[in-house]
N, C-alpha and C. Protein backbone atom coordinates (compact mmCIF):
# COMPACT_ATOMS: atom_id res chain seq x y z
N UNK A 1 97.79 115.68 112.88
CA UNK A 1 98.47 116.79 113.52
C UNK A 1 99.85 116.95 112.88
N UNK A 2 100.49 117.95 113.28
CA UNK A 2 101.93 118.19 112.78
C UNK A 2 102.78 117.34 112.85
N UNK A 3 103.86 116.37 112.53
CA UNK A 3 104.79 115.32 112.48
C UNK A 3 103.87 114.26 112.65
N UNK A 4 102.52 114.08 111.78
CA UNK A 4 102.10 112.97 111.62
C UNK A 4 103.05 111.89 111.00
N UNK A 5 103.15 110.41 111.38
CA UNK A 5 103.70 109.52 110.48
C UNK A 5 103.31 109.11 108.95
N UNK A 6 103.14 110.07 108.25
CA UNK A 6 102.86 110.13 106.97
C UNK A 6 102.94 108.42 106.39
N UNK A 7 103.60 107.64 106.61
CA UNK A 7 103.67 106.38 106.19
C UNK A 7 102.61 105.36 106.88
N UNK A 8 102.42 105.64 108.02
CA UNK A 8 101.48 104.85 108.79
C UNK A 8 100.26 104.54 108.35
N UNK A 9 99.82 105.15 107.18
CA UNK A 9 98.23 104.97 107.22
C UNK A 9 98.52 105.20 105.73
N UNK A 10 99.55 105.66 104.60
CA UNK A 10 99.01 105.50 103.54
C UNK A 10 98.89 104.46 102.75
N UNK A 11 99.00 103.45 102.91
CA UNK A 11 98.90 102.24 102.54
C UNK A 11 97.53 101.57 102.60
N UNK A 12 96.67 101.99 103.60
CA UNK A 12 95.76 101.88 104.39
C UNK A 12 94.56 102.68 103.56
N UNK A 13 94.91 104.04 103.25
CA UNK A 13 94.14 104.79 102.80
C UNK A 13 93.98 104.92 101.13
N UNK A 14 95.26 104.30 100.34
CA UNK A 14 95.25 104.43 99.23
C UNK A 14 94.37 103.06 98.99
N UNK A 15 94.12 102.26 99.59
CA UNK A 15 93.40 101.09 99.45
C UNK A 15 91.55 101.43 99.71
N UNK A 16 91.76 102.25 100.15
CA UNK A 16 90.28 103.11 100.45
C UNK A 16 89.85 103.75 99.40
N UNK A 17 90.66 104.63 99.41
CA UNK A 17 90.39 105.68 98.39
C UNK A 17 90.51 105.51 96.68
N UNK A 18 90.93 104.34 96.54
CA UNK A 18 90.85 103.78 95.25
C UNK A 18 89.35 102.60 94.87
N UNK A 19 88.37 102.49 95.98
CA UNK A 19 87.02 101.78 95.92
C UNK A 19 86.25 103.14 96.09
N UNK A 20 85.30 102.94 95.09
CA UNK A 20 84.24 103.80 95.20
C UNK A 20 83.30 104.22 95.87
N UNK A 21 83.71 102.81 96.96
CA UNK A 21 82.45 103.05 98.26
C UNK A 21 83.19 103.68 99.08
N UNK A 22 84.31 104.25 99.30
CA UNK A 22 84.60 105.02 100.03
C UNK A 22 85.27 106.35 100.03
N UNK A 23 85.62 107.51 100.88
CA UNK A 23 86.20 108.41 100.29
C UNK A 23 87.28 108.60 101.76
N UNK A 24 88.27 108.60 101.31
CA UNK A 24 89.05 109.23 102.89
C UNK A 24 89.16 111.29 102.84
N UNK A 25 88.28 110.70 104.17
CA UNK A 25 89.17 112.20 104.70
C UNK A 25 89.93 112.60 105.71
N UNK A 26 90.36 113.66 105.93
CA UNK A 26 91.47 114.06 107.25
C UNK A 26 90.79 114.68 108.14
N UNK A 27 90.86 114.92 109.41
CA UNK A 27 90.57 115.15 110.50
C UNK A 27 92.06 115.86 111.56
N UNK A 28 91.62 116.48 112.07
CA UNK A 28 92.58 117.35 113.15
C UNK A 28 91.82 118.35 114.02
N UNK A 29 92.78 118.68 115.09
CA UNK A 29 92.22 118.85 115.96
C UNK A 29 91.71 120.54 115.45
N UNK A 30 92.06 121.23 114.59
CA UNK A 30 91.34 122.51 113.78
C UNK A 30 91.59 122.08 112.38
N UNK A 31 91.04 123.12 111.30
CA UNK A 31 90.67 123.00 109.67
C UNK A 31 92.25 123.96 109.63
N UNK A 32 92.48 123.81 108.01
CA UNK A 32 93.80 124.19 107.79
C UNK A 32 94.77 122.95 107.42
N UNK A 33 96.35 122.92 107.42
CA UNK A 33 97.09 122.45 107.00
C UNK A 33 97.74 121.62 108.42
N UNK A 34 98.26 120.95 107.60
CA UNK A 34 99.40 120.35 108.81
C UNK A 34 100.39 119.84 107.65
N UNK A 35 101.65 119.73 108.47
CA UNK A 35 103.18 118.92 107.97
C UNK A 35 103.39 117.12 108.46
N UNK A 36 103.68 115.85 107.86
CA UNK A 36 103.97 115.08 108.18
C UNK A 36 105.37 115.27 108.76
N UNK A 37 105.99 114.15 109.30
CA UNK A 37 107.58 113.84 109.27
C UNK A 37 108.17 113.90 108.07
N UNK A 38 107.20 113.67 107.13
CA UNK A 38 108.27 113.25 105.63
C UNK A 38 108.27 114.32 104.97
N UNK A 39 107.58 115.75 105.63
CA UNK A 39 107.56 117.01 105.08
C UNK A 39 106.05 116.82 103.90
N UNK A 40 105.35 116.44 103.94
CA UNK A 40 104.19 116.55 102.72
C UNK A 40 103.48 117.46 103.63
N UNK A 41 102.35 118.25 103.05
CA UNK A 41 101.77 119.78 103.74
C UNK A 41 100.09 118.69 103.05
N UNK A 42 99.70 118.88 104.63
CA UNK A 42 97.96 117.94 103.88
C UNK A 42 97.43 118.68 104.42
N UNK A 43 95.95 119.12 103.48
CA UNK A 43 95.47 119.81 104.01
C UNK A 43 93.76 119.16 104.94
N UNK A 44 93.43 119.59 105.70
CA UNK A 44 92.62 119.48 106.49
C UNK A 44 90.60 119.61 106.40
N UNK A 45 90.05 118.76 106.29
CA UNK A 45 88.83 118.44 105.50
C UNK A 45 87.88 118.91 107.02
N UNK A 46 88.74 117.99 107.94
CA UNK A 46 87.23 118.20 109.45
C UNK A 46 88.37 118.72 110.61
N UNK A 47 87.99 119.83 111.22
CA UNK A 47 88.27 119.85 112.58
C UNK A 47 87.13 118.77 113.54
N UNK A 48 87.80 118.90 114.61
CA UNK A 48 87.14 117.58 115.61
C UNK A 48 85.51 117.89 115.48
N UNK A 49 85.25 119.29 115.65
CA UNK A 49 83.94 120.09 115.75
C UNK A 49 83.43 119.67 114.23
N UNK A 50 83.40 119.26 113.66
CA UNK A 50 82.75 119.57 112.30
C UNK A 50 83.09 118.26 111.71
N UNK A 51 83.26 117.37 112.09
CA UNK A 51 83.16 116.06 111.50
C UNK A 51 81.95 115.39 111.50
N UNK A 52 81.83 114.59 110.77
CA UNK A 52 80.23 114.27 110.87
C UNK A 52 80.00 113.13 112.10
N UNK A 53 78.78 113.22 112.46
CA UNK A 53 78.12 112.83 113.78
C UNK A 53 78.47 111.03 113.69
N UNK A 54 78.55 110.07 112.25
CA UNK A 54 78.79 109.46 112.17
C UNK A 54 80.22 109.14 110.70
N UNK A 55 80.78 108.16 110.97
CA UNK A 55 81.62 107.50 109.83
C UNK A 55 81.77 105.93 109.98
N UNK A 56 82.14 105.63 109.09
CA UNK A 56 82.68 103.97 108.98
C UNK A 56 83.54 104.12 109.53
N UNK A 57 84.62 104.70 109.32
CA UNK A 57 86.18 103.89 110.30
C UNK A 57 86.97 105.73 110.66
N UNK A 58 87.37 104.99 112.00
CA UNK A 58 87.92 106.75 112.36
C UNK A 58 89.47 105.89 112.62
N UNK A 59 90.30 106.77 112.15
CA UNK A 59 91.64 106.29 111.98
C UNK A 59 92.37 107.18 112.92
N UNK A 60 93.34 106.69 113.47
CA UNK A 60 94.45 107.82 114.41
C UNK A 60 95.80 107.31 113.93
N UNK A 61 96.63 108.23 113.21
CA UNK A 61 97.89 107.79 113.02
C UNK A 61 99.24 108.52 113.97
N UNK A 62 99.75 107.80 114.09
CA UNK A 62 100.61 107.96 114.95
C UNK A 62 102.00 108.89 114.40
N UNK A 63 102.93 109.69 115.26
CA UNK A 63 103.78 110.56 114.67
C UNK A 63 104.24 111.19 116.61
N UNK A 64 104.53 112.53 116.18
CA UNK A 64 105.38 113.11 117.21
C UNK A 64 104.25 113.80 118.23
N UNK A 65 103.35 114.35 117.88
CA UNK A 65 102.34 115.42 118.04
C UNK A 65 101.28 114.81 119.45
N UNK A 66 101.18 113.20 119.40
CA UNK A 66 100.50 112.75 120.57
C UNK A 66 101.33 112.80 121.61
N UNK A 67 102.57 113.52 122.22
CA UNK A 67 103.36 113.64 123.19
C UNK A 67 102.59 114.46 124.17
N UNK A 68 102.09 114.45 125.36
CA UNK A 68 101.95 115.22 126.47
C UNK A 68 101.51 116.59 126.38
N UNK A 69 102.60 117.21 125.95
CA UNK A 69 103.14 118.73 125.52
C UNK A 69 102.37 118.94 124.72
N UNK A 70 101.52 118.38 123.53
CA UNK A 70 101.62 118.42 122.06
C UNK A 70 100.05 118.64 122.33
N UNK A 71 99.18 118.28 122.88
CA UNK A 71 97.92 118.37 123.45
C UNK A 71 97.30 118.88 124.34
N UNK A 72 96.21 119.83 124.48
CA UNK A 72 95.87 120.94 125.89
C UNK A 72 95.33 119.51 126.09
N UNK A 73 94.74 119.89 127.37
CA UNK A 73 93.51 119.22 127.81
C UNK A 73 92.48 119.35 127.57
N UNK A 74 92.06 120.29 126.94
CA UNK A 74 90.87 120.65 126.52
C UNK A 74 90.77 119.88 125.26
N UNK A 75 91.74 119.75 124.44
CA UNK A 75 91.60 119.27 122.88
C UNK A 75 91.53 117.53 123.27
N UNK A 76 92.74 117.46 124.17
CA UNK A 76 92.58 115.72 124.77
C UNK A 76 90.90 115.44 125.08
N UNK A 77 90.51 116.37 125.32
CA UNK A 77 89.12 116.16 126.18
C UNK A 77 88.27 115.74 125.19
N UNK A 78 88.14 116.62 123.65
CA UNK A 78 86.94 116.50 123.18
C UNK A 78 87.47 115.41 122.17
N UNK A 79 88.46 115.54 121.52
CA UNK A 79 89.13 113.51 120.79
C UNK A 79 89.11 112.21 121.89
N UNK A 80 89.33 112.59 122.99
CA UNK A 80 88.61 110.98 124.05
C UNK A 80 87.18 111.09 124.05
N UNK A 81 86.31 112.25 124.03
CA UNK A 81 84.67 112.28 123.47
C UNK A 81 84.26 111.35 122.07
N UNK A 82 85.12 111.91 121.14
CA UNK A 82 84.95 111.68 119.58
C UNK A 82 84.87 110.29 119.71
N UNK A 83 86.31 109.64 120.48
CA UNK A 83 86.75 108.21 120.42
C UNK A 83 85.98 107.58 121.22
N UNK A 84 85.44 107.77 121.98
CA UNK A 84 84.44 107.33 123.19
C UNK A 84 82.65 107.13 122.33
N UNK A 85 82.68 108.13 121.66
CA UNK A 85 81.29 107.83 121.53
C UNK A 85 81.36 106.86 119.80
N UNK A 86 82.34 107.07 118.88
CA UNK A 86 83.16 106.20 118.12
C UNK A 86 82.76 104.79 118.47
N UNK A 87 83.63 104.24 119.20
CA UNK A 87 83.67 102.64 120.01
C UNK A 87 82.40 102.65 120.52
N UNK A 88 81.33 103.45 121.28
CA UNK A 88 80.33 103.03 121.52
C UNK A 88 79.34 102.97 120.77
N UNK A 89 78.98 103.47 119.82
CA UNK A 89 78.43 103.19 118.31
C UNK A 89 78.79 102.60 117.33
N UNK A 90 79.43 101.60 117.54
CA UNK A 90 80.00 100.61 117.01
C UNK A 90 81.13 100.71 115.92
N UNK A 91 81.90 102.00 115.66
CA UNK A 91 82.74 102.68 114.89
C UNK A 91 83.71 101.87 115.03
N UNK A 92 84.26 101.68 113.71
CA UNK A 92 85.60 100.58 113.74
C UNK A 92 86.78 102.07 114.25
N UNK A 93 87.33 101.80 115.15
CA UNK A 93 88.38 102.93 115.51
C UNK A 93 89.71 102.09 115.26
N UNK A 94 90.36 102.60 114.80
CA UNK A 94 91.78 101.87 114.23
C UNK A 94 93.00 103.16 114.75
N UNK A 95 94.30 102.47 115.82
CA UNK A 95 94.90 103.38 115.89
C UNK A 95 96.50 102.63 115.78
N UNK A 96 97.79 103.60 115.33
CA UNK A 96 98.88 102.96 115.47
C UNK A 96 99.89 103.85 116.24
N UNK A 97 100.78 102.96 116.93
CA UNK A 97 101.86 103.77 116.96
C UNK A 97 101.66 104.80 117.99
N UNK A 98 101.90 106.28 118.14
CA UNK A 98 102.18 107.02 119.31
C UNK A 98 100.02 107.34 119.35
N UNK A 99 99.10 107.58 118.36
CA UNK A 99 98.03 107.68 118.71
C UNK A 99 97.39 106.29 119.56
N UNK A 100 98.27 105.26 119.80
CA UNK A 100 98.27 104.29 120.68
C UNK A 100 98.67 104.60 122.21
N UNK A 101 99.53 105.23 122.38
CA UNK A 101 99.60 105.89 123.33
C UNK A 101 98.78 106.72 124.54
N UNK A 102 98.47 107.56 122.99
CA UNK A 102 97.17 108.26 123.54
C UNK A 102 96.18 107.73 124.13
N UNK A 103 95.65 106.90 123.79
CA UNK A 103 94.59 105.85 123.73
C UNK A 103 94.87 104.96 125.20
N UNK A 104 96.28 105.07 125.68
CA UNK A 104 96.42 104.32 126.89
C UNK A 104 96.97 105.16 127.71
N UNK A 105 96.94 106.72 127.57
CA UNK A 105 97.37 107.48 128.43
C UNK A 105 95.76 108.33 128.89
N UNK A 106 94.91 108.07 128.14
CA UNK A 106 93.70 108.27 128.54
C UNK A 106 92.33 107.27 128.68
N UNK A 107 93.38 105.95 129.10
CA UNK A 107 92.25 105.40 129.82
C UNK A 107 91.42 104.22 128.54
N UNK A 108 91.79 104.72 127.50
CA UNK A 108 90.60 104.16 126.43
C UNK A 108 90.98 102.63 126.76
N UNK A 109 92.09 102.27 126.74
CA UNK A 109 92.50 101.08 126.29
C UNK A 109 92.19 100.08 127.62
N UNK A 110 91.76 100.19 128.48
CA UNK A 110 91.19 99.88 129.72
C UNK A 110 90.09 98.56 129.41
N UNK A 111 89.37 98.38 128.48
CA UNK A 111 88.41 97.67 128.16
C UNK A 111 88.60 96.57 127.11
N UNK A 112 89.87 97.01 126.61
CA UNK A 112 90.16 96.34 125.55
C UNK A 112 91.71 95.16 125.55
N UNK A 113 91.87 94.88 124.78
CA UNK A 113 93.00 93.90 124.54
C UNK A 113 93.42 94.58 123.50
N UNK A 114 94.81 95.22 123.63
CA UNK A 114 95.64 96.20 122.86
C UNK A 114 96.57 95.05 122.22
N UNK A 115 97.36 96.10 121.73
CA UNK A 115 98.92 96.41 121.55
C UNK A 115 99.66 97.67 121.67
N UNK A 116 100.55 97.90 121.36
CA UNK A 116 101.41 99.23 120.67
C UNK A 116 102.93 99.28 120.82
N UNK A 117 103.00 100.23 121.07
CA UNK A 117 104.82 100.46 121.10
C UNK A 117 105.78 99.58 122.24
N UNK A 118 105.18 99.71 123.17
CA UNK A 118 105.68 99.08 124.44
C UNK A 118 104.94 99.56 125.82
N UNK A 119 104.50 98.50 126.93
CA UNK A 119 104.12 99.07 127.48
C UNK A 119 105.16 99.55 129.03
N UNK A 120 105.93 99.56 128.47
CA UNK A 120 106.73 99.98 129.07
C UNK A 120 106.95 101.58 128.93
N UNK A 121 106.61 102.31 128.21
CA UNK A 121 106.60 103.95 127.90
C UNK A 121 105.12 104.22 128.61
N UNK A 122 103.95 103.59 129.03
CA UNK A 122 103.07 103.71 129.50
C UNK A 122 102.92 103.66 131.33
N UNK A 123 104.17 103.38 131.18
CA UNK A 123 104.48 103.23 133.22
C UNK A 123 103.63 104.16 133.98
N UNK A 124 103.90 105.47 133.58
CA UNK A 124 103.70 106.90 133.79
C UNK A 124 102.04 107.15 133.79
N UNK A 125 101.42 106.55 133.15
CA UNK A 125 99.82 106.90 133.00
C UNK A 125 98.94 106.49 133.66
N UNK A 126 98.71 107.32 134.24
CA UNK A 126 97.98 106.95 135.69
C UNK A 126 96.48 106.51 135.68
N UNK A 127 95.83 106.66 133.98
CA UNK A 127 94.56 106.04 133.84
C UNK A 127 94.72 104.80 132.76
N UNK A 128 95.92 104.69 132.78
CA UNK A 128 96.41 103.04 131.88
C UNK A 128 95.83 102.06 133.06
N UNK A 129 95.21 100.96 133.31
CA UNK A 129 95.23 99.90 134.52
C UNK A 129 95.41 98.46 133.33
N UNK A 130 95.40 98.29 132.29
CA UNK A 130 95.15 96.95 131.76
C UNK A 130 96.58 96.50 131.43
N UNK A 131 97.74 96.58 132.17
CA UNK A 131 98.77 95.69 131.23
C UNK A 131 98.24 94.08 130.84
N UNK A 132 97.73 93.93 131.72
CA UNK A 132 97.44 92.26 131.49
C UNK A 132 96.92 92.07 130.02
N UNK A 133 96.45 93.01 129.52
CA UNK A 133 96.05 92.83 127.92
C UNK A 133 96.54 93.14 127.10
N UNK A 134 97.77 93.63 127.61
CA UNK A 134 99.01 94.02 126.49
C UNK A 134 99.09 92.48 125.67
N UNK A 135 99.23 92.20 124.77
CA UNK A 135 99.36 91.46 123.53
C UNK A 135 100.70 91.66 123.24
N UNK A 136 101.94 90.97 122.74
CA UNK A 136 102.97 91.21 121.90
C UNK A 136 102.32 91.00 120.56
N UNK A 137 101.96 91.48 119.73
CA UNK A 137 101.72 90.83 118.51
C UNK A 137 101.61 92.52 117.88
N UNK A 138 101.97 92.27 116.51
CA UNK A 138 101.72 93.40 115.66
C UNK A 138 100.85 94.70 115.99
N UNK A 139 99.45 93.59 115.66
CA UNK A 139 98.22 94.13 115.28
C UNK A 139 97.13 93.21 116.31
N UNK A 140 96.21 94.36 117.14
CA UNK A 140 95.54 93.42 117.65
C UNK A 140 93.70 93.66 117.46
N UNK A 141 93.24 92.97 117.39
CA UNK A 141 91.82 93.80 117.25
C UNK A 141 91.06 93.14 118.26
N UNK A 142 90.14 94.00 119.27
CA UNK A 142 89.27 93.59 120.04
C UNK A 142 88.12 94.19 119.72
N UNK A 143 86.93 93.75 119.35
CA UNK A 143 85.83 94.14 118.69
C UNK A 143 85.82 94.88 117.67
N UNK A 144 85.71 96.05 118.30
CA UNK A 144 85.57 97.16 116.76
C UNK A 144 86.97 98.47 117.18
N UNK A 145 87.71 97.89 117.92
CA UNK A 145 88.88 98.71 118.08
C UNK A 145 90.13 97.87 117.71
N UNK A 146 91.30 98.31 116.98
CA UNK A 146 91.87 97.59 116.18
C UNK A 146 93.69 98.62 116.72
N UNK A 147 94.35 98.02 116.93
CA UNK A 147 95.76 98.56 117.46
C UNK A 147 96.33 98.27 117.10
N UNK A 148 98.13 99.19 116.39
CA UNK A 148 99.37 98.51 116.25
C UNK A 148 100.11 99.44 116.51
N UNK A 149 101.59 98.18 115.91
CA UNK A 149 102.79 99.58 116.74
C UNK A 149 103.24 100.05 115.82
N UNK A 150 104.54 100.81 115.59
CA UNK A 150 104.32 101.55 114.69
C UNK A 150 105.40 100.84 113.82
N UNK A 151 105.71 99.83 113.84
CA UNK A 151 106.57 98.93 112.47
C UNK A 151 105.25 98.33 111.90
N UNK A 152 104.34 98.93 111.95
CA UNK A 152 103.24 97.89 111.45
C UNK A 152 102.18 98.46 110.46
N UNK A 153 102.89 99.24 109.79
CA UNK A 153 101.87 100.03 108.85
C UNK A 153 100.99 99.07 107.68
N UNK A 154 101.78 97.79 106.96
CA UNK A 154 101.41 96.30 106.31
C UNK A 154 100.24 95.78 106.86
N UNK A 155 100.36 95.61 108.38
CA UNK A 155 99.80 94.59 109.22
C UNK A 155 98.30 95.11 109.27
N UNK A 156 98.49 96.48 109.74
CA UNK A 156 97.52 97.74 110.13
C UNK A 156 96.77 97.77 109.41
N UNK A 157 96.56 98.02 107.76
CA UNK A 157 95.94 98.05 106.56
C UNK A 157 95.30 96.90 106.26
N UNK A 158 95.96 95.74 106.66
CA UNK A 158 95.76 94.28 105.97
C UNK A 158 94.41 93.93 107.11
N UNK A 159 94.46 94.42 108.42
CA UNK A 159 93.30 94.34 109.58
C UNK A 159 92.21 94.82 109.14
N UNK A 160 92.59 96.18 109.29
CA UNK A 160 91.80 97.05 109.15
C UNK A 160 90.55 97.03 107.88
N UNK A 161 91.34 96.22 106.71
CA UNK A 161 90.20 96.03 105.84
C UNK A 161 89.55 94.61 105.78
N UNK A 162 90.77 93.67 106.35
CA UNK A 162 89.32 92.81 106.44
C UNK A 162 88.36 92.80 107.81
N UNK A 163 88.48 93.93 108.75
CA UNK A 163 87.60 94.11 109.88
C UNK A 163 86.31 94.70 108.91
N UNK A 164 86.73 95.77 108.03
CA UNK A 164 85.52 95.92 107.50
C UNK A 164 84.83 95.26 105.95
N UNK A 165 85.62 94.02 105.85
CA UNK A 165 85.13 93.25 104.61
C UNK A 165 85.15 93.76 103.26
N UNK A 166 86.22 94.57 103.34
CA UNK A 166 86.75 95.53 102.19
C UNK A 166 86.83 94.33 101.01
N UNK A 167 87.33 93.12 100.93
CA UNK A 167 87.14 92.55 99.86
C UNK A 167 87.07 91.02 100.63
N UNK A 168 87.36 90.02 100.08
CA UNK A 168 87.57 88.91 100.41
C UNK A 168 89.25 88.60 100.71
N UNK A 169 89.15 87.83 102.04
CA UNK A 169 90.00 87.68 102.89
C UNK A 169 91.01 87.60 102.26
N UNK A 170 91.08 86.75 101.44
CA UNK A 170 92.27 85.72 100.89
C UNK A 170 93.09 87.16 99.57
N UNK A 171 92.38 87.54 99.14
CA UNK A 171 92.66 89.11 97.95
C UNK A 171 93.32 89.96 99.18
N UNK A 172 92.91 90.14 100.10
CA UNK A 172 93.16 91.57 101.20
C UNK A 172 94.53 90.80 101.72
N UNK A 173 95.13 89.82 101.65
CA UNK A 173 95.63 88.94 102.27
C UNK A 173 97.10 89.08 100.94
N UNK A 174 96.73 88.46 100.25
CA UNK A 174 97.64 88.60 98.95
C UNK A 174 98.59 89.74 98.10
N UNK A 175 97.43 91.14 98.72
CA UNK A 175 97.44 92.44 98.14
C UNK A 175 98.12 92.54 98.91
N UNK A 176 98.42 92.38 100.42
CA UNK A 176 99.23 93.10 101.32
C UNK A 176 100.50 92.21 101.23
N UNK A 177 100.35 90.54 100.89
CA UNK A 177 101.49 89.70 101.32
C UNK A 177 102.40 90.57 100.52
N UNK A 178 102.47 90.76 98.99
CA UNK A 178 103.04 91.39 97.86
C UNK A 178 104.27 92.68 99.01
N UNK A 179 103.62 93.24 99.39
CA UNK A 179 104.62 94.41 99.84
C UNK A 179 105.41 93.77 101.45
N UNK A 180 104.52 93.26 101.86
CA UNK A 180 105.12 92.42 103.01
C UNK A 180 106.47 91.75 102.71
N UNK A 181 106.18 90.68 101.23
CA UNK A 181 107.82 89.52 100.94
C UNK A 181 108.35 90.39 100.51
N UNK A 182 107.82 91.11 98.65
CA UNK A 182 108.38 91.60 98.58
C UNK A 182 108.25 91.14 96.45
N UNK A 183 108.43 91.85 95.97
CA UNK A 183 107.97 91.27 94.51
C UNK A 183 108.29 89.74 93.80
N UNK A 184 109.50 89.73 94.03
CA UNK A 184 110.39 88.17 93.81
C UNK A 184 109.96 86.99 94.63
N UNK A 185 109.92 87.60 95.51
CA UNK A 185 109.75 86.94 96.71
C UNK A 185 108.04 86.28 96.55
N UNK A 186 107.38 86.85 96.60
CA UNK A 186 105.50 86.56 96.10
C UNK A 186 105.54 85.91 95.11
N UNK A 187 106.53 86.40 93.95
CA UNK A 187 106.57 85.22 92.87
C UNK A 187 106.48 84.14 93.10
N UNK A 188 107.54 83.56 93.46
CA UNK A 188 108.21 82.33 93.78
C UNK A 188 107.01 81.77 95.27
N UNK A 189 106.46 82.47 95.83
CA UNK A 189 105.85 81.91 96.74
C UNK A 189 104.46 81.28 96.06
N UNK A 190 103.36 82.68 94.94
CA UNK A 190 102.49 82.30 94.74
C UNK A 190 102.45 81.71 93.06
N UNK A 191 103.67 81.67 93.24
CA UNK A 191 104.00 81.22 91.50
C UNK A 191 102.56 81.86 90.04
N UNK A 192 102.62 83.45 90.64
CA UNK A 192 101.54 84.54 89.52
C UNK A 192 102.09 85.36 89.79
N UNK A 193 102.15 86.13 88.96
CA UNK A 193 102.38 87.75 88.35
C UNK A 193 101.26 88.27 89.44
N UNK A 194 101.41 88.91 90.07
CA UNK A 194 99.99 90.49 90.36
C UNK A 194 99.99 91.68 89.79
N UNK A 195 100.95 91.71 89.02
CA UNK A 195 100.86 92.83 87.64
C UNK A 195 100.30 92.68 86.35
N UNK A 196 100.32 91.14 85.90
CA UNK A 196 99.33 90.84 85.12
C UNK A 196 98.23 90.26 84.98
């Protein structure tokens, strides 16, 4: 949607979209364009209606646009469908940040052992009932639903692919430590180049 967190998921997705077994696409709630926060103009592959009946991993990134205001009910209605029948077909659903919200302002997160921003901005949601499974931790994954907050775009990516066995642990692990320390920093830790 519009003021998506453009950073939240590309890390995530350029790691996708660079293996051949997969292809990312975008999704919104209609076809057409949308604006991130960081101003990039992406354009739009599936409205909710026209996505296919199945996928490997349905992603929700977080930004300004999951606010209250920002959603009819009608559109809330048929993305808690999407996400509902998602998680019940065993769809890895991965969400961060304010589409975390969502997710506990409609109830989803009820079954699960979360995370997100705080659940303290969730006071207000009257179909939230699970604090007890609030988690402090980054990134949390309970089955095939996978949560973070939104300092956690590293963490998010680094889950998310070894939930789906994108490579071997210890590579998915390494690839992400690199941007996590930091270039010097990985040096000296794993004493190798990852550039050569």
């Amino acid at each position: 949607m519009d003021n998506y967190a453009d950073w939240e998921g590309t890390f995530l997705a350029s790691r996708l979209n660079a293996s051949k077994e997969w292809t990312v696409e975008t999704v919104s709630l209609e076809k057409g364009t949308c604006k991130s926060i960081g101003g990039f103009t992406t354009m739009i592959d599936h409205s909710i209606e026209t996505l296919p009946s199945y996928v490997d991993l349905f992603v929700l990134i977080g930004g300004n646009s999951w606010k209250l205001e920002a959603l009819s009910n009608i559109e809330s209605s048929k993305l808690n469908k999407l996400i509902s029948i998602y998680l019940n077909d065993g769809v890895v659903v991965a969400a961060i940040c304010g589409a975390v919200d969502f997710l506990a302002r409609n109830g989803i997160l009820n079954d699960y052992k979360h995370t997100g921003n705080s659940p303290c901005l969730w006071r207000g949601y009257n179909k939230y009932k699970n604090d007890k499974n609030f988690i402090l931790k980054q990134v949390v994954v309970d089955r095939n639903l996978i949560t973070a907050n939104g300092t956690a775009c590293i963490e998010f990516s680094e889950c998310v692919l070894k939930n789906l066995y994108f490579e071997a642990p210890d590579i998915i692990k390494k690839d992400h430590e690199l941007f996590r320390i930091g270039y010097y920093n990985y040096l000296l830790q794993y004493e190798e180049d990852p550039f050569k």
